[in-house]
Protein backbone atom coordinates (compact mmCIF):
# COMPACT_ATOMS: atom_id res chain seq x y z
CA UNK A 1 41.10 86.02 -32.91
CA UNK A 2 40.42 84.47 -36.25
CA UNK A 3 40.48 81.01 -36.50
CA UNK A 4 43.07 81.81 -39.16
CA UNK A 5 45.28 83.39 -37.20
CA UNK A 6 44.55 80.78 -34.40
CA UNK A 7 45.88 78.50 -36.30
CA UNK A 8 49.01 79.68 -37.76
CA UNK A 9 51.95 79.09 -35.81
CA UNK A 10 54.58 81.89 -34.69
CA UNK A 11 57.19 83.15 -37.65
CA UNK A 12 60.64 81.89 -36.44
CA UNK A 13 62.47 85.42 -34.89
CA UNK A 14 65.91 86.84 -37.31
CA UNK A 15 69.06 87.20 -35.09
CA UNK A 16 71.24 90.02 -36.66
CA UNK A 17 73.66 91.22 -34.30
CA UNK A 18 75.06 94.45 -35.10
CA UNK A 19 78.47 92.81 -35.09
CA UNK A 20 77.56 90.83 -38.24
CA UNK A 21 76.87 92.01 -42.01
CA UNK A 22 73.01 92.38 -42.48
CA UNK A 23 71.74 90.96 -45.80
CA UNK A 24 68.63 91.45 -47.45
CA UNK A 25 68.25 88.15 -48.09
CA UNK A 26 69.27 86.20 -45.06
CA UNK A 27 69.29 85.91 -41.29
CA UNK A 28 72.63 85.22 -39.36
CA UNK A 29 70.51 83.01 -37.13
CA UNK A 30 66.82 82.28 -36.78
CA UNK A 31 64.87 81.65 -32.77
CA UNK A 32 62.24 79.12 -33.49
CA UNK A 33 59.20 79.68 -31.29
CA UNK A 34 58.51 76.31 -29.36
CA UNK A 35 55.91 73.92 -31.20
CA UNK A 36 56.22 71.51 -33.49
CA UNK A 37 58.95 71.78 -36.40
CA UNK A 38 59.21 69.94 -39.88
CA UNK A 39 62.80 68.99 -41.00
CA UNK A 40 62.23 68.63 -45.04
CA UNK A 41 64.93 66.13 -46.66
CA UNK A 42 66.98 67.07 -49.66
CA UNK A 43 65.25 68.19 -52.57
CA UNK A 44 66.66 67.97 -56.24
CA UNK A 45 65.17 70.48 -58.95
CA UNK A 46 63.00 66.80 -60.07
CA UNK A 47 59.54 67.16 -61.63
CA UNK A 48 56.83 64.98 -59.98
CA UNK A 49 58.49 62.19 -62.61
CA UNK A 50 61.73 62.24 -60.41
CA UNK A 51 63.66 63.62 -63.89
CA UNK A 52 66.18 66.48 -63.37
CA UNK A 53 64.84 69.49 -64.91
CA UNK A 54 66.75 70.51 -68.19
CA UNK A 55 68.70 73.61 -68.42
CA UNK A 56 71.61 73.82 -65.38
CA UNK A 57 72.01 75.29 -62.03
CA UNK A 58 69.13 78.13 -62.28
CA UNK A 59 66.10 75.88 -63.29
CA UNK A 60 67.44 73.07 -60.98
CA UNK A 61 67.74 75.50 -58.13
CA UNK A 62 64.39 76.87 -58.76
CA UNK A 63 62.86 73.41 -58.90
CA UNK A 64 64.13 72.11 -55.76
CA UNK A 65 62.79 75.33 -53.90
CA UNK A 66 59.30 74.76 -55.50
CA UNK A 67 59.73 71.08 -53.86
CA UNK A 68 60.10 72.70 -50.68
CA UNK A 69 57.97 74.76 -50.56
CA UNK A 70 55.55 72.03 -52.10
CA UNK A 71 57.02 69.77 -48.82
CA UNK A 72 56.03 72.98 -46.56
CA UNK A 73 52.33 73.18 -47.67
CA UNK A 74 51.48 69.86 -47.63
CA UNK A 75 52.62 69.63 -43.98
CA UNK A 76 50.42 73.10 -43.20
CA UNK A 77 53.08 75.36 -43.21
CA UNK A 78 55.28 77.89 -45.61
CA UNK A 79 58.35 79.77 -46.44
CA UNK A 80 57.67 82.60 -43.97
CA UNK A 81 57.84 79.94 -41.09
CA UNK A 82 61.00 78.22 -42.77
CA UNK A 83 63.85 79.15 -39.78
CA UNK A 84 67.19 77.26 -42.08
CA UNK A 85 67.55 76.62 -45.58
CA UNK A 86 71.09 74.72 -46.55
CA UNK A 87 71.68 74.91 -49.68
CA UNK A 88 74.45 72.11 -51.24
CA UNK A 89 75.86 73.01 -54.81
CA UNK A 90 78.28 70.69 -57.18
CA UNK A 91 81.66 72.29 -56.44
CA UNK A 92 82.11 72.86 -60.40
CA UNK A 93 79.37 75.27 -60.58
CA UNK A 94 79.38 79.02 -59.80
CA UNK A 95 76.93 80.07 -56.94
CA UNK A 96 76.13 83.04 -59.29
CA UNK A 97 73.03 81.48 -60.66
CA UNK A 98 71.66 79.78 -57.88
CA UNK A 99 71.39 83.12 -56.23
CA UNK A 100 69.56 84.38 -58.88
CA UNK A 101 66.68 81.44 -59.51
CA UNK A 102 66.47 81.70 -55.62
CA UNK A 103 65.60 85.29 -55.56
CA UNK A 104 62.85 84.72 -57.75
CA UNK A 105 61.24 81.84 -56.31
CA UNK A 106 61.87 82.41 -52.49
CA UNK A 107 60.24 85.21 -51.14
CA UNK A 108 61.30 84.64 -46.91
CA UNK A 109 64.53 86.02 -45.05
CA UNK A 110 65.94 83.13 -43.30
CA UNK A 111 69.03 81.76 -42.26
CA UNK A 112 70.69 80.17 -45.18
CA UNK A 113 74.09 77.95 -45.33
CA UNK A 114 75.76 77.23 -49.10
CA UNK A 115 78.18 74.65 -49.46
CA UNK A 116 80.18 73.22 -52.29
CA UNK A 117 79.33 69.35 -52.01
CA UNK A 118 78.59 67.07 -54.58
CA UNK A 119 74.56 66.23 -54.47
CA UNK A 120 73.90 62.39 -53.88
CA UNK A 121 72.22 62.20 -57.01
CA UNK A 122 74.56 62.56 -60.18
CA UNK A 123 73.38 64.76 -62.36
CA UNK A 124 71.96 67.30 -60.15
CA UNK A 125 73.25 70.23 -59.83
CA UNK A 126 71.63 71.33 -56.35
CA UNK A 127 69.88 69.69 -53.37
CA UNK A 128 68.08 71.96 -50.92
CA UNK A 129 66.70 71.37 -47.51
CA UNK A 130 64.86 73.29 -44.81
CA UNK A 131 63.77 73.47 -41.49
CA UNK A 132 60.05 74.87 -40.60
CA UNK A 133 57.88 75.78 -37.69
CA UNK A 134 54.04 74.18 -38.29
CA UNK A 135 51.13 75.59 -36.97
């Protein structure tokens, strides 16, 4: 064994039961392998200045998924090891172009969960967090 690979911790495991629709994109449920896990808070598309990035739901929703995944390196880890992403968009905005700035930033099938809620912080748009195994 490397000491790469000695180090890296198990990917989480996708549940897909046959009685459920299989997407592409996400996992109906994810088995986390035991070890240690990192719960990442809510992330806004903010710069490193803390300002809401300028042009609506697709550069905010890019943003906040380069947070996490910013969040996930600097614990040791990354978005192949990310087992639950939830995803909380302003109920006035159509899902349409979240779904499109997250398909070019994320590149992991995992379990995902969208809801219409108003982010804690006014003007954003999105707020995005995640839950990761660490090596």
């Amino acid at each position: 064994m490397t000491e790469t690979t000695e180090r890296r911790a198990p990917l989480p495991v996708p549940i897909d039961p046959p009685e459920t629709f299989r997407s592409p994109a996400f996992a109906q449920g994810m088995v986390l392998p035991a070890g240690r896990t990192l719960y990442v808070g809510g992330q806004n598309g903010t710069d490193a200045d803390g300002r809401i990035v300028e042009g609506g739901l697709g550069p905010q929703t890019e943003q906040a998924l380069r947070n996490v995944i910013a969040v996930l390196a600097a614990a040791g880890t990354d978005v192949d090891h990310v087992a639950k992403l939830t995803i909380y968009l302003d109920p006035g905005v159509s899902p349409d172009a979240a779904y499109e700035a997250s398909r070019r930033v994320w590149t992991a099938r995992t379990a995902v969960t969208v809801l219409a809620v108003k982010p804690g912080r006014p003007e954003a748009l999105v707020e995005i967090e995640a839950v990761a195994t660490l090596p």
